[in-house]
Every structure is written in C-alpha cells, then in structure tokens.
Protein backbone atom coordinates (compact mmCIF):
# COMPACT_ATOMS: atom_id res chain seq x y z
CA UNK A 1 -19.42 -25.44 -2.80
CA UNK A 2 -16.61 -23.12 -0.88
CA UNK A 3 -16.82 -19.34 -1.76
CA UNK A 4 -14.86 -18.04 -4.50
CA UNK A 5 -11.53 -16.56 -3.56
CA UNK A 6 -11.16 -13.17 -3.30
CA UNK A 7 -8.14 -11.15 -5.37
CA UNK A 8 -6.64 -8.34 -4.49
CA UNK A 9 -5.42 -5.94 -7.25
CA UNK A 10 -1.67 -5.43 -7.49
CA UNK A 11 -1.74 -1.66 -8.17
CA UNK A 12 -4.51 1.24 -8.30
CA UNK A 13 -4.77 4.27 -9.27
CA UNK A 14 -4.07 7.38 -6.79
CA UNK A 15 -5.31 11.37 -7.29
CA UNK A 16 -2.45 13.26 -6.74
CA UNK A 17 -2.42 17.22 -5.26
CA UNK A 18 -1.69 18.52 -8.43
CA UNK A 19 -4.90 16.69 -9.99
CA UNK A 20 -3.34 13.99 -12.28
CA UNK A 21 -3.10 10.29 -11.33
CA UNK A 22 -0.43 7.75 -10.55
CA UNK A 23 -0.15 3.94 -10.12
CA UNK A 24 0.30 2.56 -6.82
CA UNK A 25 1.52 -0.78 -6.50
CA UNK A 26 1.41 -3.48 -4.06
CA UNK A 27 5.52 -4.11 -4.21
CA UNK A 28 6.07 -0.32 -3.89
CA UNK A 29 3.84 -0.08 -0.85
CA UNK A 30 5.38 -3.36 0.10
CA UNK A 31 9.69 -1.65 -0.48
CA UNK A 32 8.03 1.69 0.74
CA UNK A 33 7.41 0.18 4.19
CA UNK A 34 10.34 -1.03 4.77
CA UNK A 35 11.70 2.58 5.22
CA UNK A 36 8.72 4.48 6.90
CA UNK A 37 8.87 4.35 10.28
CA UNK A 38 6.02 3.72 12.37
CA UNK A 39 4.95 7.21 13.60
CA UNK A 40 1.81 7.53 16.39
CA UNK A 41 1.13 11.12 15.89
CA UNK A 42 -0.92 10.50 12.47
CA UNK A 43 -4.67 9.40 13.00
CA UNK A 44 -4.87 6.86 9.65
CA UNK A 45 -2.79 4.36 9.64
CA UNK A 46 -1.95 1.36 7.44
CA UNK A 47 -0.94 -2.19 8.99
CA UNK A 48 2.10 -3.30 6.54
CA UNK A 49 4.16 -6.27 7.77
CA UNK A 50 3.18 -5.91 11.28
CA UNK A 51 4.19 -2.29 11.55
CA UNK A 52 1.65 0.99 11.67
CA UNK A 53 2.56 3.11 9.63
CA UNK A 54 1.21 6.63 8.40
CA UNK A 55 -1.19 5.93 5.60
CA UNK A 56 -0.27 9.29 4.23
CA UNK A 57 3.41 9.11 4.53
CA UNK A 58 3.53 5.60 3.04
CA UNK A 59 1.90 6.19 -0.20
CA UNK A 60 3.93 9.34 -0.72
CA UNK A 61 7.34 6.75 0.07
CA UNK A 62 5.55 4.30 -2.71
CA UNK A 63 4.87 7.13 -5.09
CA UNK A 64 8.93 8.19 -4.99
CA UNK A 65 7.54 11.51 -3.16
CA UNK A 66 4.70 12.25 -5.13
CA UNK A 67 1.78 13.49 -2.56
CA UNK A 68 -1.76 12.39 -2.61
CA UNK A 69 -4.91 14.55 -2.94
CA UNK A 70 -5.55 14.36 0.63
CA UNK A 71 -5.36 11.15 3.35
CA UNK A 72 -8.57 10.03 2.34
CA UNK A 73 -7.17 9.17 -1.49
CA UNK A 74 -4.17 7.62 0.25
CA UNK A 75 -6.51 5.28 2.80
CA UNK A 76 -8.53 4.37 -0.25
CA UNK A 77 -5.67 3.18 -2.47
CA UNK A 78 -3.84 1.15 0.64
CA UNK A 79 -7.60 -0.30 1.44
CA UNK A 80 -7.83 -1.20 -2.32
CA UNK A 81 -4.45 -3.15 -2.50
CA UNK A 82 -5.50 -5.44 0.59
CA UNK A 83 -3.85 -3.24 3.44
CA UNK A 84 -5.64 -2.70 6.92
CA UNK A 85 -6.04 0.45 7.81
CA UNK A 86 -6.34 1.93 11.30
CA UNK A 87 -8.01 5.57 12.30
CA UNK A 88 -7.87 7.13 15.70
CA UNK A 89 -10.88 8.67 16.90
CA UNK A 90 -11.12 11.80 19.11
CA UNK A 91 -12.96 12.31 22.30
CA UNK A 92 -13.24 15.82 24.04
CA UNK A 93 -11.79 15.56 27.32
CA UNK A 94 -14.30 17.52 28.80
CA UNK A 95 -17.30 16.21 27.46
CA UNK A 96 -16.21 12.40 26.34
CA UNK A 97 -18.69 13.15 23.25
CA UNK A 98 -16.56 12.02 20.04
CA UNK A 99 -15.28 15.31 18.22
CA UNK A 100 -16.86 16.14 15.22
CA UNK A 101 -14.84 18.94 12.56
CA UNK A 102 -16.89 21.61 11.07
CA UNK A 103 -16.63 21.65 7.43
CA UNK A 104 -14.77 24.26 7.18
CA UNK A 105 -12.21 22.90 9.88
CA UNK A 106 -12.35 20.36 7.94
CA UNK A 107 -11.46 22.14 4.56
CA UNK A 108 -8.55 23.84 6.63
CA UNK A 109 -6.65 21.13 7.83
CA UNK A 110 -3.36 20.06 6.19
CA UNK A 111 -1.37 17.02 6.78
C-alpha cells in the first residue's frame, strides 16, 4: 500500500514583535518572493522558486511589513508552509571549532 500523501498547510500562524499573531500564507510568501531579492549577508534563508532569500525579510514582505518575534518564528512559519530553509554556520578562523553565542550574545543580537 503506498504511503499516504503528505499536505502542506496553506497558511500558519506567526508571533509578531509586538506579541500578537498574524496569518501567513503560502500565496503571500509565494507574491512576497517575487520582490525580495536574494541577499547573502543573512545566515537563514528560505529556498522560494529557486531563489535564497532572507527568511526574515520574506515573512516581513508576506506580512505587508509586519515583523516577526525574532528569525526563529519566521524559519518556523516558512518550514511549516513547505519552504526549505537554509542556515549558515560559523567557524572561527583561528580555531576552525564552529562558533557557539553565549546566551546573552545571543539575547543581544538584532536582525
């Protein structure tokens, strides 16, 4: 007997920075793509028609400028909808070890 297909949700809900929630849709992320540019300084990001895109920046297109809690929420929503998403991973130069935040640095950062 062949597997059961697998469907992916057409929206889900996203956190937003001011602590309510928002729909994201597949067809917003899908019209939101076609006008962010693929951009290689973010470390998350979501493969939408071929193109990388920011993961962060792309939501926020899809959600008419609304910001998510953080890129994690974003990541999570795209994942949900079907979207692959890519993250970069670090390595100190010196060292080769993989970096690894502190908390705190963690809790600091903004993007």
């Amino acid at each position: 007997m062949p597997p059961e297909p697998i469907s992916t949700p057409t929206e889900t809900r996203v956190r937003l920075k001011d602590g309510s929630y928002a729909v994201l849709t597949l067809a917003d992320v899908a019209v939101a793509a076609l006008h962010t540019p693929e951009d290689e300084k973010y470390d998350v990001l979501a493969v939408v028609g071929g193109k990388n895109v920011p993961a962060l920046v792309l939501a926020r297109n899809a959600l008419n400028g609304q910001d998510p809690w953080n890129t994690n929420v974003a990541e999570m929503a795209l994942h949900d909808l079907g979207f692959n998403i890519l993250v970069r991973r670090r390595f100190d130069n010196a060292t080769g070890e993989p970096v690894r935040l502190t908390r705190e640095q963690i809790n600091d950062s903004s993007i």
